[in-house]
C-alpha atoms as a PDB file:
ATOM      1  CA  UNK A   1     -10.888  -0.660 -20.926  1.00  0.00           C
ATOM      2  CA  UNK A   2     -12.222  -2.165 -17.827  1.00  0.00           C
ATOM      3  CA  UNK A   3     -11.958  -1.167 -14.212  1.00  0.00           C
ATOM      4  CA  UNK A   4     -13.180  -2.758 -10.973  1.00  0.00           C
ATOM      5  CA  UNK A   5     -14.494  -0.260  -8.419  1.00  0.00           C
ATOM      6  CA  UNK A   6     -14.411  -2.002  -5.460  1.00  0.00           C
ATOM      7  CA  UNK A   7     -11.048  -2.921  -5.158  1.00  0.00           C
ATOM      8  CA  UNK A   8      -9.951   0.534  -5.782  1.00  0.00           C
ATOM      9  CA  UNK A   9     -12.043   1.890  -2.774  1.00  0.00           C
ATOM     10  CA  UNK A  10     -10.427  -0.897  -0.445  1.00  0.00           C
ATOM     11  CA  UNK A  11      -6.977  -0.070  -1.624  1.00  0.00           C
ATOM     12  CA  UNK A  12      -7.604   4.000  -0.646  1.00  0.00           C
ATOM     13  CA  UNK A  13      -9.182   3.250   2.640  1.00  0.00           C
ATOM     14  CA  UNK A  14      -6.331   0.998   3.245  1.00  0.00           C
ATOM     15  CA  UNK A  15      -3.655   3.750   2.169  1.00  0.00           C
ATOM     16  CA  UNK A  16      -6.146   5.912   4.040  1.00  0.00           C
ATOM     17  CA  UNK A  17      -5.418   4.431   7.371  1.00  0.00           C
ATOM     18  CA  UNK A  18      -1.618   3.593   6.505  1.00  0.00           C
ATOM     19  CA  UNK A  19      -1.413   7.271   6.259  1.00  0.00           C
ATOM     20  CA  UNK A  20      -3.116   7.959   9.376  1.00  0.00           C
ATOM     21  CA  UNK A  21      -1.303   5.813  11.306  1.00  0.00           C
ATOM     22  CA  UNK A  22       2.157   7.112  10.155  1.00  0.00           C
ATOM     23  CA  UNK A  23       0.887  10.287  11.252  1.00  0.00           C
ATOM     24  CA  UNK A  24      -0.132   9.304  14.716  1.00  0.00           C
ATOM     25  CA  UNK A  25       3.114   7.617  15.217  1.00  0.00           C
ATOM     26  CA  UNK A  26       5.306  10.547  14.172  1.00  0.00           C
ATOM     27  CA  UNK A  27       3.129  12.848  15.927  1.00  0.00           C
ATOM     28  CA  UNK A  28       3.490  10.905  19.409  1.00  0.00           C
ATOM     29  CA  UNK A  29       7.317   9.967  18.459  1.00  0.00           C
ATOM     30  CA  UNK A  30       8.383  13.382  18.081  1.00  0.00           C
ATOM     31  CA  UNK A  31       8.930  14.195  21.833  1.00  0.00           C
ATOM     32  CA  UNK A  32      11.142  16.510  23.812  1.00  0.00           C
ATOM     33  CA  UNK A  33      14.721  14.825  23.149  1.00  0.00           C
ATOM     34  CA  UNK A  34      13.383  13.070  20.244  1.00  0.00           C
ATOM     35  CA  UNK A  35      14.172  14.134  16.913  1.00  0.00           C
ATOM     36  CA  UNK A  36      12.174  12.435  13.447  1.00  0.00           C
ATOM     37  CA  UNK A  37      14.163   9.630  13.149  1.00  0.00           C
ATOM     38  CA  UNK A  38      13.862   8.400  16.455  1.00  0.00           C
ATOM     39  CA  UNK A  39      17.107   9.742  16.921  1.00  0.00           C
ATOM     40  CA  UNK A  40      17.623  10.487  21.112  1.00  0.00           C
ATOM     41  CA  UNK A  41      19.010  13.946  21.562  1.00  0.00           C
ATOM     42  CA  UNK A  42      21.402  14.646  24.111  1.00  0.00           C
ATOM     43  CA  UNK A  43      20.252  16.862  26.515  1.00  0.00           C
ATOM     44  CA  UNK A  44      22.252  20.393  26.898  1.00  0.00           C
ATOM     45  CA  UNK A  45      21.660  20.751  30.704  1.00  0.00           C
ATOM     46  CA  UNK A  46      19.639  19.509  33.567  1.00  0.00           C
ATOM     47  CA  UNK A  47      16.050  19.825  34.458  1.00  0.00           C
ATOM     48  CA  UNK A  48      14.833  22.176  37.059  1.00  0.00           C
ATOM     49  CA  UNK A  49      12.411  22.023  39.063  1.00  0.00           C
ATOM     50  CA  UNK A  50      10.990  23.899  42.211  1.00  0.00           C
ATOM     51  CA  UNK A  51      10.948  21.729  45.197  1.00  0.00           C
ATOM     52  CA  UNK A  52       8.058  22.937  47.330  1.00  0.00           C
ATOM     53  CA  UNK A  53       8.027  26.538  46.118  1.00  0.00           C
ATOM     54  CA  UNK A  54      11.495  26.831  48.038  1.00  0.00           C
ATOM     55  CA  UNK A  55      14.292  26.212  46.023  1.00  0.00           C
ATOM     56  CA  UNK A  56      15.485  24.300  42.607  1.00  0.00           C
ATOM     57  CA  UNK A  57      16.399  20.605  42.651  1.00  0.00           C
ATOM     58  CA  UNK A  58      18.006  19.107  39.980  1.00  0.00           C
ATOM     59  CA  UNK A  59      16.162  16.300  38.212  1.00  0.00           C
ATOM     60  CA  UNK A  60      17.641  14.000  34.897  1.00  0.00           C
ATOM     61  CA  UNK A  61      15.444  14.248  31.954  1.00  0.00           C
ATOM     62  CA  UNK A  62      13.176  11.164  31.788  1.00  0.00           C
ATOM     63  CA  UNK A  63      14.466   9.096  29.125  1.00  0.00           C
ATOM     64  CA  UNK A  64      12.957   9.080  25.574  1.00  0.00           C
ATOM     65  CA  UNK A  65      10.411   6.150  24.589  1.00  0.00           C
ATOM     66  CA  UNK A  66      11.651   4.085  22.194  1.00  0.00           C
ATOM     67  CA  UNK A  67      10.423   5.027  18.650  1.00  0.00           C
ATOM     68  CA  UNK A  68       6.919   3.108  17.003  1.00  0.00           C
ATOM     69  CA  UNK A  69       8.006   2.314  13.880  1.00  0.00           C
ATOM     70  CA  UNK A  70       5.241   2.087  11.134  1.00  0.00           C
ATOM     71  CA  UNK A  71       5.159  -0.204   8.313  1.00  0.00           C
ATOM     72  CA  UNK A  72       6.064   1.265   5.024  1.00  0.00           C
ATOM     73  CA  UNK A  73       3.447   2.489   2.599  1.00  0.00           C
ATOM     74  CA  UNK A  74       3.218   0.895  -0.712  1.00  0.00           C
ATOM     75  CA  UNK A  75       5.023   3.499  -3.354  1.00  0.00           C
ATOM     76  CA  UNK A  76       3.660   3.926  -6.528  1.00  0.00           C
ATOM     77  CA  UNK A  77       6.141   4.245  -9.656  1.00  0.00           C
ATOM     78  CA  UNK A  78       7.025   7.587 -10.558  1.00  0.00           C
ATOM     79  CA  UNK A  79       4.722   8.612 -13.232  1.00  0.00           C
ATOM     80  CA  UNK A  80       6.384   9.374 -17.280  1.00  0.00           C
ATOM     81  CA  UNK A  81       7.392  12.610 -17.711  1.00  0.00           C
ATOM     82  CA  UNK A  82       6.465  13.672 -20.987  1.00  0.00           C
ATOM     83  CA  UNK A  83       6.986  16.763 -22.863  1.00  0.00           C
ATOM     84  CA  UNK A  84       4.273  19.296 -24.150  1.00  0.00           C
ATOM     85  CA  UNK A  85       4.979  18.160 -27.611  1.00  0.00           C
ATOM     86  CA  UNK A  86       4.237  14.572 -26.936  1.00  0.00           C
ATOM     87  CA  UNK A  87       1.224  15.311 -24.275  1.00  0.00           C
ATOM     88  CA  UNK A  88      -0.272  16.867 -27.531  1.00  0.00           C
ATOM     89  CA  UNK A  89       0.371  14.138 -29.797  1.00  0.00           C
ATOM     90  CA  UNK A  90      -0.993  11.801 -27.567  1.00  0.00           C
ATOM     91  CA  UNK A  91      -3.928  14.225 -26.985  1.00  0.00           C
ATOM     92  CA  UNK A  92      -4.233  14.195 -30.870  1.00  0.00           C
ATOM     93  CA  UNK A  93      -4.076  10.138 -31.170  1.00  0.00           C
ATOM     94  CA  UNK A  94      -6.629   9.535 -28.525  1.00  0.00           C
ATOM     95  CA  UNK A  95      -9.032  11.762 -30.791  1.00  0.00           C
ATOM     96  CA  UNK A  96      -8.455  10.812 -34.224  1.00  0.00           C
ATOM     97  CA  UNK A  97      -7.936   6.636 -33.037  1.00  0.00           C
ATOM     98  CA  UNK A  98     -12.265   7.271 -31.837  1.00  0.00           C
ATOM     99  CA  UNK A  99     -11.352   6.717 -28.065  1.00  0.00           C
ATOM    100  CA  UNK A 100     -13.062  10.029 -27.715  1.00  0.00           C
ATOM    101  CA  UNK A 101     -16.474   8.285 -29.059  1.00  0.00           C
ATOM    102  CA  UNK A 102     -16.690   5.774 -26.369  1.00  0.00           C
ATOM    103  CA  UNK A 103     -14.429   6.983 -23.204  1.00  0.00           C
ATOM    104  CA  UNK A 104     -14.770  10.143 -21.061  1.00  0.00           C
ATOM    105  CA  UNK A 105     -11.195  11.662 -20.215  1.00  0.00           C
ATOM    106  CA  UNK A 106     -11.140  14.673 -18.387  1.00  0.00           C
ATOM    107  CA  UNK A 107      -7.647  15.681 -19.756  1.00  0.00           C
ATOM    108  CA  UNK A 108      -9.116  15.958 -23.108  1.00  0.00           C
ATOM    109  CA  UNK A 109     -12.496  17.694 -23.460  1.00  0.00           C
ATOM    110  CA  UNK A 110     -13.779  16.388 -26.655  1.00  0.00           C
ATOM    111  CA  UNK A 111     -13.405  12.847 -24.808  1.00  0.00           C
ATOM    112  CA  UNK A 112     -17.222  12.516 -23.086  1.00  0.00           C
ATOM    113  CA  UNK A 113     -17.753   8.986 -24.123  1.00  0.00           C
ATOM    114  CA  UNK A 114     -20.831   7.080 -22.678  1.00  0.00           C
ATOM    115  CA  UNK A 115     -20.462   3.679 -23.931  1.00  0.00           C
ATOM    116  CA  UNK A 116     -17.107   2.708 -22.701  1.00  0.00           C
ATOM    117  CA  UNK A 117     -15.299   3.102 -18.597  1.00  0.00           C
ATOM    118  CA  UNK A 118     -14.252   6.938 -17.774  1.00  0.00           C
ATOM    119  CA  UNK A 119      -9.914   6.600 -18.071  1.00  0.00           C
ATOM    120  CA  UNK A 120      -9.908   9.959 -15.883  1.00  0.00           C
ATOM    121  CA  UNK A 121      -8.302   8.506 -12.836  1.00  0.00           C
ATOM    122  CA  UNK A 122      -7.145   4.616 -14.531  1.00  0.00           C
ATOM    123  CA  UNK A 123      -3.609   5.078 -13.710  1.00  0.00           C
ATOM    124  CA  UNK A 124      -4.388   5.229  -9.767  1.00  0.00           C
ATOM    125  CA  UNK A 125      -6.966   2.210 -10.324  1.00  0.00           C
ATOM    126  CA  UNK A 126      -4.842   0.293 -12.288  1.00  0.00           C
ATOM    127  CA  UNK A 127      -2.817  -1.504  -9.474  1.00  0.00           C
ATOM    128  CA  UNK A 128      -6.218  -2.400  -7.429  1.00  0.00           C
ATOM    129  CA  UNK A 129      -7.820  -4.191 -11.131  1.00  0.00           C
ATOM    130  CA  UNK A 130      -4.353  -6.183 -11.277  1.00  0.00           C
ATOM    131  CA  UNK A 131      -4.361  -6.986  -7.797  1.00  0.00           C
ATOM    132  CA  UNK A 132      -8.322  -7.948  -7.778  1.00  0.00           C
ATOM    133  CA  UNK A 133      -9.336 -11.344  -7.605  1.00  0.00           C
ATOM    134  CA  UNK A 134     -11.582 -10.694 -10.578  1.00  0.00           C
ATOM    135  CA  UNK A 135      -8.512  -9.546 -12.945  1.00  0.00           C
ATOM    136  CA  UNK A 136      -6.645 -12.524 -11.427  1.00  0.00           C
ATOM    137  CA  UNK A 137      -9.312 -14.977 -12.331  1.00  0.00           C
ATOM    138  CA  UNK A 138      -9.777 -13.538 -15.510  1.00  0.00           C
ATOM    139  CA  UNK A 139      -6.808 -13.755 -18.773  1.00  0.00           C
ATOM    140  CA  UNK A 140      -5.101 -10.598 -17.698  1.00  0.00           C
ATOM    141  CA  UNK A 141      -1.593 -10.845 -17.487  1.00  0.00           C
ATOM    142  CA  UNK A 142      -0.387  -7.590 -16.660  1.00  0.00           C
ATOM    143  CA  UNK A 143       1.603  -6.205 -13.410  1.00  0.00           C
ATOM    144  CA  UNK A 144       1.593  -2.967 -13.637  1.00  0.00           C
ATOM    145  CA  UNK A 145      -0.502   0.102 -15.040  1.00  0.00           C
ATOM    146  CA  UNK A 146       1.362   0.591 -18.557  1.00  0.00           C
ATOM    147  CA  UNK A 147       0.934  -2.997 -19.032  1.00  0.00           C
ATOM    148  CA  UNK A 148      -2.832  -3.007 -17.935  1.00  0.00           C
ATOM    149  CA  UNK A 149      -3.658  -0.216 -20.902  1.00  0.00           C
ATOM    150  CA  UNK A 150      -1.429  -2.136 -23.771  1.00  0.00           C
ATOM    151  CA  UNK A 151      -3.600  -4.956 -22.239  1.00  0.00           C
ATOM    152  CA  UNK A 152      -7.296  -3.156 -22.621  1.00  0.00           C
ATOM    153  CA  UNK A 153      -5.934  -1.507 -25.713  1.00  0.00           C
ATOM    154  CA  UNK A 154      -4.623  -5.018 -27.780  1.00  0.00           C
ATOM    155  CA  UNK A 155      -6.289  -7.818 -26.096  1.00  0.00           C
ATOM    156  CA  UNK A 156      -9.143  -6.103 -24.390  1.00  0.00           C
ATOM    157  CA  UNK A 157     -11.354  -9.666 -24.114  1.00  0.00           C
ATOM    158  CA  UNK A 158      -8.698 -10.383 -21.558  1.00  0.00           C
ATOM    159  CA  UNK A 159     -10.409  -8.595 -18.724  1.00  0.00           C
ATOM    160  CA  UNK A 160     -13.953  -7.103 -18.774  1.00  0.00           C
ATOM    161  CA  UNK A 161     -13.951  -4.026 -16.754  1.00  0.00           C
ATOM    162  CA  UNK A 162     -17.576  -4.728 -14.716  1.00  0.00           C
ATOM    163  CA  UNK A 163     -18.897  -1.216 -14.314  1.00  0.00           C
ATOM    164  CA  UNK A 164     -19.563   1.215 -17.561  1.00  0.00           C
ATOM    165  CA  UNK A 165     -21.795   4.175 -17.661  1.00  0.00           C
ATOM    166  CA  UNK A 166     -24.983   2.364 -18.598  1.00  0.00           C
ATOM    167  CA  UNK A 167     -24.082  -0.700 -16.804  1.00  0.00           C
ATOM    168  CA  UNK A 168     -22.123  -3.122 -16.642  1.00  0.00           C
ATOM    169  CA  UNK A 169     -19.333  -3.520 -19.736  1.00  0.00           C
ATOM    170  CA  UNK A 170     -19.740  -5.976 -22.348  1.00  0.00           C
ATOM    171  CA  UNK A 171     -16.615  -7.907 -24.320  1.00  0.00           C
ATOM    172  CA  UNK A 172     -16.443  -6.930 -28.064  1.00  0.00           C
ATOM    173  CA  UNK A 173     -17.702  -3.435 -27.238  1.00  0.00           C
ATOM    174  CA  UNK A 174     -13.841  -2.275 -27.231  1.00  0.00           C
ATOM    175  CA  UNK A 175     -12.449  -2.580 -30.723  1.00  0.00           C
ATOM    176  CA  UNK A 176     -10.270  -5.818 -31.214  1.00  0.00           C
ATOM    177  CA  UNK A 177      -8.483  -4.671 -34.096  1.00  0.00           C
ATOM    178  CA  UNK A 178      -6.038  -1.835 -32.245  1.00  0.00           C
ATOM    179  CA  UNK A 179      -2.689  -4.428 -32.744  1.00  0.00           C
ATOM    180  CA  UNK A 180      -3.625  -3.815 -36.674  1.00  0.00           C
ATOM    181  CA  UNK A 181      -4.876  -0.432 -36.884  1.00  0.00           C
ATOM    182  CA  UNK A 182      -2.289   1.623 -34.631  1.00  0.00           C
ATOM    183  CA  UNK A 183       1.439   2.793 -34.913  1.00  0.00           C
ATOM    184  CA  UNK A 184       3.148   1.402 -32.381  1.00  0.00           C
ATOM    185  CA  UNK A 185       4.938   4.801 -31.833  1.00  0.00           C
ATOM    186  CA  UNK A 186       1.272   6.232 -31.438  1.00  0.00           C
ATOM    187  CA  UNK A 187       0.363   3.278 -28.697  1.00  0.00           C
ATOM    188  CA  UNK A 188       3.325   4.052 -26.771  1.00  0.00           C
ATOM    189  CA  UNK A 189       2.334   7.795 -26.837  1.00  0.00           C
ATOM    190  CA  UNK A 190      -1.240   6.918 -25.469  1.00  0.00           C
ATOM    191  CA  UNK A 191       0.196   4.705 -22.466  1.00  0.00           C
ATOM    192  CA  UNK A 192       2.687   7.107 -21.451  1.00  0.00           C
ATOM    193  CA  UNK A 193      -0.334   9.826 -21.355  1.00  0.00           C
ATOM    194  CA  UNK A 194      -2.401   7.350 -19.501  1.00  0.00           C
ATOM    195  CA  UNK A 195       0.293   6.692 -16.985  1.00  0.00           C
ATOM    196  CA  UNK A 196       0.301  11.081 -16.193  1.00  0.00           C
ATOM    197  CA  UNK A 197      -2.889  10.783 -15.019  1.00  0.00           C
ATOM    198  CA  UNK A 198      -4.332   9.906 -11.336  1.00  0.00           C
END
């Protein structure tokens, strides 16, 4: 399967500094008066304050700033929840299908691969490749991450994923046979597996 790097980086320094931001603005919105949803409080009583150092006066409470409201972060679809059961089968799949000879995948220990891309962390890439002007410019037609691997598993001279262990990664390396060779059941097992994983 292929995976473009750069696009991936982009899209976590953006979320990066989405994240920051939302942080700055809830730390600085959350005033006295103020609750987290920009919601003003009414205040119970008064402010006092001394006048001089001889005697109270009575002051309002400045009024609340208006809440900075920060654009929403993308959210990412809830990831499959599969069972132990199927976790295993899919474990057992990706081994006996050869994935194991050609990917790394640190969910399964056996799978240390050095010819094909490392599928460790493809379900948080997946979403930069489809979005990536190389994917778009390629024959790629998926929009999401499920559809990406049934993509690089059945058509996988669609998109070339550029960087490999030893280089960059060459078309026909990937098996083109998968549509014949594997049970549907046990290629919805594998994407569901690959979809746990970040």
């Amino acid at each position: 399967m292929n995976q473009p790097v750069l696009p991936v980086k982009l899209l976590n320094v953006g979320l990066s500094a989405c994240l920051g931001l939302l942080l700055v603005v809830l730390m600085t919105g959350c005033t006295e008066g103020q609750s987290l949803a920009g919601q003003h409080a009414t205040p119970s009583s008064p402010r006092v304050a001394m006048r001089g150092g001889v005697g109270p006066s009575v002051r309002a409470a400045a009024p609340a700033a208006a809440p900075v409201v920060a654009p929403a972060a993308p959210v990412a679809p809830a990831a499959p929840t599969l069972t132990p059961e199927q976790i295993a089968a899919a474990k057992h799949v990706f081994i006996t299908q050869g994935c194991i000879g050609c990917h790394t995948l640190s969910a399964i220990p056996e799978a240390s691969g050095l010819i094909g891309p490392d599928l460790s962390t493809l379900n948080a890439q997946a979403p930069g490749i489809i979005a990536s002007a190389a994917y778009k410019s390629s024959e790629g037609k998926a929009t999401n991450a499920v559809e990406y691997f049934r993509e690089s598993i059945l058509a996988p001279s669609a998109f070339i994923y550029p960087d490999c262990p030893d280089g960059p990664c060459s078309d026909y390396v990937m098996p083109q046979n998968f549509k014949d060779r594997i049970k549907a059941a046990d290629l919805d097992l594998i994407l569901g597996f690959l979809a746990t994983l970040n």
